[in-house]
N, C-alpha and C. Protein backbone atom coordinates (compact mmCIF):
# COMPACT_ATOMS: atom_id res chain seq x y z
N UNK A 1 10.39 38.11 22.92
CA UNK A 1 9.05 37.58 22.92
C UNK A 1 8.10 38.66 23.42
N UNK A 2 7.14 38.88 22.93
CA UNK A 2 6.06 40.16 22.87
C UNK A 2 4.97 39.32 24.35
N UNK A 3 4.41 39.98 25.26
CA UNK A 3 3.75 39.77 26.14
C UNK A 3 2.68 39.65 25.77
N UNK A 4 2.11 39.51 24.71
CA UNK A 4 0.88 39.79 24.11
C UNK A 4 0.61 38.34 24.14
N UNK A 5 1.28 37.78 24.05
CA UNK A 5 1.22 36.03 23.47
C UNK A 5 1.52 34.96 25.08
N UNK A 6 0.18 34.58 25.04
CA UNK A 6 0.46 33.43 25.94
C UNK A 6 1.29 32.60 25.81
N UNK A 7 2.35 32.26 26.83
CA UNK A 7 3.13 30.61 26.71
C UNK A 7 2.77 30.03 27.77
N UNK A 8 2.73 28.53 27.94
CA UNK A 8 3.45 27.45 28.85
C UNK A 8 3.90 26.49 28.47
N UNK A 9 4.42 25.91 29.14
CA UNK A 9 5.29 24.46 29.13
C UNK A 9 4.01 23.48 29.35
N UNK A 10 4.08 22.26 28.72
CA UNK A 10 3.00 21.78 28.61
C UNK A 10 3.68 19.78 28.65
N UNK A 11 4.76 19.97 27.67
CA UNK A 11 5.71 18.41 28.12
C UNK A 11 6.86 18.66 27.55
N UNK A 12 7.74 17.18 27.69
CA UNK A 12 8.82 16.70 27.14
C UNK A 12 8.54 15.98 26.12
N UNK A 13 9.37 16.17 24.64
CA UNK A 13 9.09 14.81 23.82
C UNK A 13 10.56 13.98 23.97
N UNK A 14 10.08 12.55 24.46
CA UNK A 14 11.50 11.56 24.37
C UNK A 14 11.51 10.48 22.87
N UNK A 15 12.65 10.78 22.23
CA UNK A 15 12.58 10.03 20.98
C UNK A 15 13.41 8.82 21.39
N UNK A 16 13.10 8.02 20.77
CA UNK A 16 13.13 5.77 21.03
C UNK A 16 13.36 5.45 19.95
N UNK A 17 13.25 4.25 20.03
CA UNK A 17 13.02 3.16 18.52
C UNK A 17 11.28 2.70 18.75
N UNK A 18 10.89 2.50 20.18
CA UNK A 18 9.37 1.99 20.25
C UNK A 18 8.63 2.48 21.37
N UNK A 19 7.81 3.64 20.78
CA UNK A 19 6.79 4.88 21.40
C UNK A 19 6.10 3.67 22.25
N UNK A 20 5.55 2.54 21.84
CA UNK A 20 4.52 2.18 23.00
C UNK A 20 5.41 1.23 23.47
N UNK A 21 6.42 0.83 23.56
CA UNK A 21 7.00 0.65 24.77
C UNK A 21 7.89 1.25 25.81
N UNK A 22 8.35 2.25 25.37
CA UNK A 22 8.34 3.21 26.49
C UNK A 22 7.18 4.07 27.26
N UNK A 23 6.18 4.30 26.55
CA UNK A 23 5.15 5.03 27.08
C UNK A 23 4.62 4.05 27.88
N UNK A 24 4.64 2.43 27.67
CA UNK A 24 4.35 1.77 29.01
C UNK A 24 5.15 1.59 30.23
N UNK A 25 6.29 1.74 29.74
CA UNK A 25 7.11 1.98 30.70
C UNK A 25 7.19 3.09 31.54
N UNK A 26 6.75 4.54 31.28
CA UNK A 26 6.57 5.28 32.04
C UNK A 26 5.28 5.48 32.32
N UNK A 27 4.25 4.71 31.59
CA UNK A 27 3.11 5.07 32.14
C UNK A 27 3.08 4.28 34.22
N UNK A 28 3.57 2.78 33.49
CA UNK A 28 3.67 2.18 35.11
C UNK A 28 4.44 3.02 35.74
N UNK A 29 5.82 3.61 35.54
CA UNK A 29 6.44 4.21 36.84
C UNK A 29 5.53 5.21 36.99
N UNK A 30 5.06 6.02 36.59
CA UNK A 30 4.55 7.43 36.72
C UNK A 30 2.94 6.82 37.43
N UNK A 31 2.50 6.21 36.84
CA UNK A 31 1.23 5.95 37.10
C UNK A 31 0.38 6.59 36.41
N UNK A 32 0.61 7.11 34.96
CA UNK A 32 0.05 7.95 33.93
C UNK A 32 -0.89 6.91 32.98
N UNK A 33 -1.97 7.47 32.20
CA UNK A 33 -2.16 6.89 30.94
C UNK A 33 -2.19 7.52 30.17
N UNK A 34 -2.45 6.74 29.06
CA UNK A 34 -1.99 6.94 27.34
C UNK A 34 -3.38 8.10 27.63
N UNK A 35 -2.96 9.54 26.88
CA UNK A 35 -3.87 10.39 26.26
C UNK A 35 -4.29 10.92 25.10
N UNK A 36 -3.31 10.21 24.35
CA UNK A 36 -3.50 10.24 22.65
C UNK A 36 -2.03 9.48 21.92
N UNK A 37 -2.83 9.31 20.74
CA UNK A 37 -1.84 8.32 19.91
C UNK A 37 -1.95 9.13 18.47
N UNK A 38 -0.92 8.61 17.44
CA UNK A 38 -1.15 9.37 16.10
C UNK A 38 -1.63 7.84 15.36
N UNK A 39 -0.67 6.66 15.73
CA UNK A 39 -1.46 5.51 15.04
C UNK A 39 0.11 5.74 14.41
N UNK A 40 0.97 6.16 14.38
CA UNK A 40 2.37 6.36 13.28
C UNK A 40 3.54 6.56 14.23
N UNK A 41 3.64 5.80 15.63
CA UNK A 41 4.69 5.79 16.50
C UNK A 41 4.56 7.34 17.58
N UNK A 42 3.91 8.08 17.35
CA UNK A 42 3.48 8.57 18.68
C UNK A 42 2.50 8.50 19.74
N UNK A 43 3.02 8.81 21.14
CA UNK A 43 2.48 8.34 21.92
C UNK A 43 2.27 9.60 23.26
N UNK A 44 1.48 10.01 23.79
CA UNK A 44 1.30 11.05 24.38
C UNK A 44 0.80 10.45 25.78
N UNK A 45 1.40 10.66 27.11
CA UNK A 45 0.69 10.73 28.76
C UNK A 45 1.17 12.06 29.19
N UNK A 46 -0.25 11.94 29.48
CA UNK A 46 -0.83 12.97 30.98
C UNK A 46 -0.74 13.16 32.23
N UNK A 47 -0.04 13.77 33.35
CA UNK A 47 -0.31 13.71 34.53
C UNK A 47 -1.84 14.16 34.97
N UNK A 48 -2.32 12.66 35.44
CA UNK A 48 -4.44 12.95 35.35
C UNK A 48 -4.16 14.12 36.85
N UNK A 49 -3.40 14.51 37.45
CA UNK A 49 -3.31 15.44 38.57
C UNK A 49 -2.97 17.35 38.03
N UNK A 50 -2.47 16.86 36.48
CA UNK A 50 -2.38 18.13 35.73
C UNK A 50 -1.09 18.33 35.65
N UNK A 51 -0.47 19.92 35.22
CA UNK A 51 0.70 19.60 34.77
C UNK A 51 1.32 19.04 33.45
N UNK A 52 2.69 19.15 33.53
CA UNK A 52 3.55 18.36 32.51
C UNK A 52 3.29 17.42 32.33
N UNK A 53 3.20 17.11 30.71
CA UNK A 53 3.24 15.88 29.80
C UNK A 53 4.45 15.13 29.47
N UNK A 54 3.90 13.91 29.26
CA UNK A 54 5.58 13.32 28.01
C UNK A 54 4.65 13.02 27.20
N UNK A 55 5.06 12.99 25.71
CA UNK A 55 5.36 12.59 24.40
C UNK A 55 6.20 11.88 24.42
N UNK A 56 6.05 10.89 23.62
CA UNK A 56 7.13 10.03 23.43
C UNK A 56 6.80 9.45 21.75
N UNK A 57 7.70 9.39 20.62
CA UNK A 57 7.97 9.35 19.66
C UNK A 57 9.04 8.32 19.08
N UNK A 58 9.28 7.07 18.33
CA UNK A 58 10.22 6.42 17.30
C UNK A 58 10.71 7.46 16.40
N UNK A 59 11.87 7.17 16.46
CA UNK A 59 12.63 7.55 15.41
C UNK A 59 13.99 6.57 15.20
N UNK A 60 13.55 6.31 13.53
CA UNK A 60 14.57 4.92 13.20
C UNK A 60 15.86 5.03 13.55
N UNK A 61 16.44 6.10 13.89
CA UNK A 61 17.81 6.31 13.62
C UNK A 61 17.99 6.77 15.31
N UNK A 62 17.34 6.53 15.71
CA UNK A 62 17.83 6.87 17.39
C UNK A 62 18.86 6.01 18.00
N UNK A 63 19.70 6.45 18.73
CA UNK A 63 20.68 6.12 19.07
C UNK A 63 20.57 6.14 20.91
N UNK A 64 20.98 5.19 21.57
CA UNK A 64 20.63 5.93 23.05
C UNK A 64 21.89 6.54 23.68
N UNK A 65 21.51 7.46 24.74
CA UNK A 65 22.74 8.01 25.07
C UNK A 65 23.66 7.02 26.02
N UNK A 66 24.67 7.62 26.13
CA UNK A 66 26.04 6.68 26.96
C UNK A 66 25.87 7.14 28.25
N UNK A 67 25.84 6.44 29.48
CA UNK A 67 25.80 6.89 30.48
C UNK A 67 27.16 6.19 31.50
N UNK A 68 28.13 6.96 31.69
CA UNK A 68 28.70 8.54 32.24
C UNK A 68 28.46 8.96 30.72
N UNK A 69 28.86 10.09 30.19
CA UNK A 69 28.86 10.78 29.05
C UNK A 69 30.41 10.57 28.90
N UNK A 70 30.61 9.88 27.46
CA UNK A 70 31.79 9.52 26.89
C UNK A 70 31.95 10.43 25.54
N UNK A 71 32.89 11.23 25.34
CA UNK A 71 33.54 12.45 24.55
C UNK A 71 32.97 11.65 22.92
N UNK A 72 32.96 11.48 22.20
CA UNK A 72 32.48 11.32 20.52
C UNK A 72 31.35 10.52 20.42
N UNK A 73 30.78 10.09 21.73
CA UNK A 73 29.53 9.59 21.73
C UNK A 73 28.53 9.98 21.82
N UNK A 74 27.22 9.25 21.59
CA UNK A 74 25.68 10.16 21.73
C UNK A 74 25.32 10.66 23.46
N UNK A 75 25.21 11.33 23.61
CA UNK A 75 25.34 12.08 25.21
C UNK A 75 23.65 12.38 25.43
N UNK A 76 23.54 12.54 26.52
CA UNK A 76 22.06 12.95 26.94
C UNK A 76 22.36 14.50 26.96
N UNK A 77 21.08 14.79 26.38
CA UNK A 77 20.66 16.28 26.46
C UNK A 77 19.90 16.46 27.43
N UNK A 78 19.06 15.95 28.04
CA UNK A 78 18.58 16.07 29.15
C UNK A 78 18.24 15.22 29.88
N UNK A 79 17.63 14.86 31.53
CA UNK A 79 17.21 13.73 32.26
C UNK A 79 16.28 14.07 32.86
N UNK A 80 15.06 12.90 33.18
CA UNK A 80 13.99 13.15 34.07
C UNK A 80 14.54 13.04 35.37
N UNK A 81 14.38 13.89 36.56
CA UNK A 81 13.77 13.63 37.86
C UNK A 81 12.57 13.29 38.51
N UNK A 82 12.84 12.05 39.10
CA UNK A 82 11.60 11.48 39.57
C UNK A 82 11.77 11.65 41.57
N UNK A 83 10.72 12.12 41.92
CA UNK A 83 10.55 11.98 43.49
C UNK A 83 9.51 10.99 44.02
N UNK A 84 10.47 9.83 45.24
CA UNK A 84 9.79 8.90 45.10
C UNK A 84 9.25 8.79 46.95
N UNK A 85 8.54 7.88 47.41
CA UNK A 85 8.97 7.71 48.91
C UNK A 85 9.29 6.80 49.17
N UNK A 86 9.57 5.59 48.30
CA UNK A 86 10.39 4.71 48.96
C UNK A 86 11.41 4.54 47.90
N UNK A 87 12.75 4.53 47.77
CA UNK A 87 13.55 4.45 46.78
C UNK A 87 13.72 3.18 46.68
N UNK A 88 14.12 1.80 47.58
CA UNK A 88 14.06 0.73 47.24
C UNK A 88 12.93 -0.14 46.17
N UNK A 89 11.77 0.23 47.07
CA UNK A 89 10.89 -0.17 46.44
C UNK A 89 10.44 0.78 44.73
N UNK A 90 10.67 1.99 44.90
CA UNK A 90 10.85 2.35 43.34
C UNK A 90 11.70 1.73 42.05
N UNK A 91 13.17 1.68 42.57
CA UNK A 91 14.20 0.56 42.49
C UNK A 91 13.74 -0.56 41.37
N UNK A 92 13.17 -1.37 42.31
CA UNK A 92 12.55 -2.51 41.44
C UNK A 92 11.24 -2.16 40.77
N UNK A 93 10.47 -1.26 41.05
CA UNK A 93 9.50 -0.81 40.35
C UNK A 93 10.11 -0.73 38.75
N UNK A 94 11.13 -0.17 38.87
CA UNK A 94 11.68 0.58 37.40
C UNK A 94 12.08 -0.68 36.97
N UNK A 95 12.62 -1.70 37.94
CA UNK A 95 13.61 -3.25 37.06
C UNK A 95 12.13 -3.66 36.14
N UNK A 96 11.11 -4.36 37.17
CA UNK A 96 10.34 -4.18 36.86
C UNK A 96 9.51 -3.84 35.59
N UNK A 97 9.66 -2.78 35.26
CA UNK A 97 8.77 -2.44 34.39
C UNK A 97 10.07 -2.39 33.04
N UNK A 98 10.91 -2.67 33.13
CA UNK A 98 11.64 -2.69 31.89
C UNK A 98 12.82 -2.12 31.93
N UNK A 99 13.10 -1.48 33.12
CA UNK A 99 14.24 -0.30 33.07
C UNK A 99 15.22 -0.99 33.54
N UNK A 100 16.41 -0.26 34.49
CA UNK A 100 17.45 -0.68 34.67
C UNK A 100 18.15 0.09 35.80
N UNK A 101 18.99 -0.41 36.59
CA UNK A 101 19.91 0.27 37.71
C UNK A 101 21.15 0.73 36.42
N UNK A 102 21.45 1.99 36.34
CA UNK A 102 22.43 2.61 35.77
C UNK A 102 23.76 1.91 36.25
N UNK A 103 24.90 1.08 35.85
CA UNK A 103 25.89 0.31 36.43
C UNK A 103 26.70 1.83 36.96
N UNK A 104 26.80 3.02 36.20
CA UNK A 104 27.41 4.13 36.71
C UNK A 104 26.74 4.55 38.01
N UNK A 105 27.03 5.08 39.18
CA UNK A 105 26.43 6.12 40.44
C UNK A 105 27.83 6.94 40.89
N UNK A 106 27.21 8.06 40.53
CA UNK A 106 28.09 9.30 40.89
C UNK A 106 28.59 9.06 42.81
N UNK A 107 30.03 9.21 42.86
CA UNK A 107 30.68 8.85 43.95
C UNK A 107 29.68 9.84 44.96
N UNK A 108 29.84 11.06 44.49
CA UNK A 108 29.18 12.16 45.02
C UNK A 108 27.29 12.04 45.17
N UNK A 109 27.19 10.85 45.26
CA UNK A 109 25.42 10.95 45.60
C UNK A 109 25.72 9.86 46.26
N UNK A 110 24.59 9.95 47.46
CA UNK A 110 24.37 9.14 48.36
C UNK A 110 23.38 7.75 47.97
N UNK A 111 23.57 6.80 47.66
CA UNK A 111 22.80 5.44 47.19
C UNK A 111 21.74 5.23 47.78
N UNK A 112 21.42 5.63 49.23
CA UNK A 112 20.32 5.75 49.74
C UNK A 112 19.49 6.61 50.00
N UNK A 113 20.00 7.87 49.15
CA UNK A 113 18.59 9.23 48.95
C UNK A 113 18.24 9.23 47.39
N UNK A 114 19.62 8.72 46.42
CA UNK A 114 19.54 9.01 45.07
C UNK A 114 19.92 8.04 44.29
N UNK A 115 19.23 7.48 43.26
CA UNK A 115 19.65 6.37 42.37
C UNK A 115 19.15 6.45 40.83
N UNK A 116 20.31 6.22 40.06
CA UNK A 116 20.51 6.95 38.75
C UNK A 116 19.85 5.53 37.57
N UNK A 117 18.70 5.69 37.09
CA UNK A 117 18.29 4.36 36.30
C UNK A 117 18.06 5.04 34.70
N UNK A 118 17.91 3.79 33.85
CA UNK A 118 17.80 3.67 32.74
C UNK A 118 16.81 3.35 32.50
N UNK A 119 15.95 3.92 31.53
CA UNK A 119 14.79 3.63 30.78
C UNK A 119 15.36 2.61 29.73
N UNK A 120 14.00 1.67 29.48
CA UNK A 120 14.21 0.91 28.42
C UNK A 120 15.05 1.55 27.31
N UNK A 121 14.95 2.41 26.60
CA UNK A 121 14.98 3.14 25.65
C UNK A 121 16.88 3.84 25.69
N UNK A 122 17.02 3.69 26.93
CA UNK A 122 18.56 3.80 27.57
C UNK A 122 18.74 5.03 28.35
N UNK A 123 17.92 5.75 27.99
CA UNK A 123 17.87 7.36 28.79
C UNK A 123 18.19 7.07 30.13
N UNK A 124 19.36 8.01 30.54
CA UNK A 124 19.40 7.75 32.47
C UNK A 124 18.24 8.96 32.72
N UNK A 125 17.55 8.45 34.01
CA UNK A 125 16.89 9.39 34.84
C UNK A 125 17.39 9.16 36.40
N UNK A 126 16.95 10.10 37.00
CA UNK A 126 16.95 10.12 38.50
C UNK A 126 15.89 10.03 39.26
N UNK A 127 15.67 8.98 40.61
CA UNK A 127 14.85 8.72 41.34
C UNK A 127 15.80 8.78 42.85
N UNK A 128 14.85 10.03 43.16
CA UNK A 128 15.25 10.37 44.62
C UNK A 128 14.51 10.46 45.83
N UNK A 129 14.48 10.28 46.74
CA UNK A 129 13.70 10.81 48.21
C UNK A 129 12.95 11.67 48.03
N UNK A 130 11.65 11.95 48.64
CA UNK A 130 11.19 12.70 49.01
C UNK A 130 11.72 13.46 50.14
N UNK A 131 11.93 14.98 49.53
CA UNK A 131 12.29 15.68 50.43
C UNK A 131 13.96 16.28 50.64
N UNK A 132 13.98 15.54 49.60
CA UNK A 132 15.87 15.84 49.19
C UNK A 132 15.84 16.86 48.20
């Protein structure tokens, strides 16, 4: 890559079966709003503090990933981290808004700094302590 040319990172796109219901779903956890739409299943938020975006996009044929990751199945390519200050109360924030307590938690994480949830959409993310 030639230095001549500006880059940054700007977001994530997460592909679903339904852009505006996940984008409400992370708009409540995040506390984001909608910053553009195409009108054709995309859906774009902003952190209004600046920073990284999500996109979020349908696609008919989406599949969600398996969470632990099971060998011939659809696997996550990647996961959000979320930093919270109260994890309980985030917890149900996420039930809440549509998501889910992951039935998997890694033996190796502590339940009361780190807790592994599911987006509507099935994606695991992580919501942890501040300060961990």
């Amino acid at each position: 890559m030639g230095s001549s040319s500006a880059r940054r990172w700007i977001g994530v796109c997460i592909d679903c079966i339904d852009a505006d219901e996940l984008a409400r779903f992370y708009g409540l956890l995040l506390g984001w709003d909608v910053s553009a739409r195409d009108g054709h299943d995309w859906v774009q938020l902003r952190d209004p503090g600046g920073g990284v975006g999500i996109n979020i996009q349908s696609e008919k044929g989406y599949e969600p990933p398996i969470w632990p990751e099971t060998p011939g199945r659809q696997q996550k390519m990647l996961h959000l981290e979320v930093e919270v200050d109260d994890l309980d109360a985030s917890v149900q924030q996420v039930v809440k808004a549509g998501g889910a307590v992951a039935a998997h938690q890694p033996q190796d994480r502590d339940p009361s700094r780190i807790r592994i949830m599911l987006d509507p959409a099935g994606h695991p993310f992580c919501i942890f302590l501040a300060g961990e």
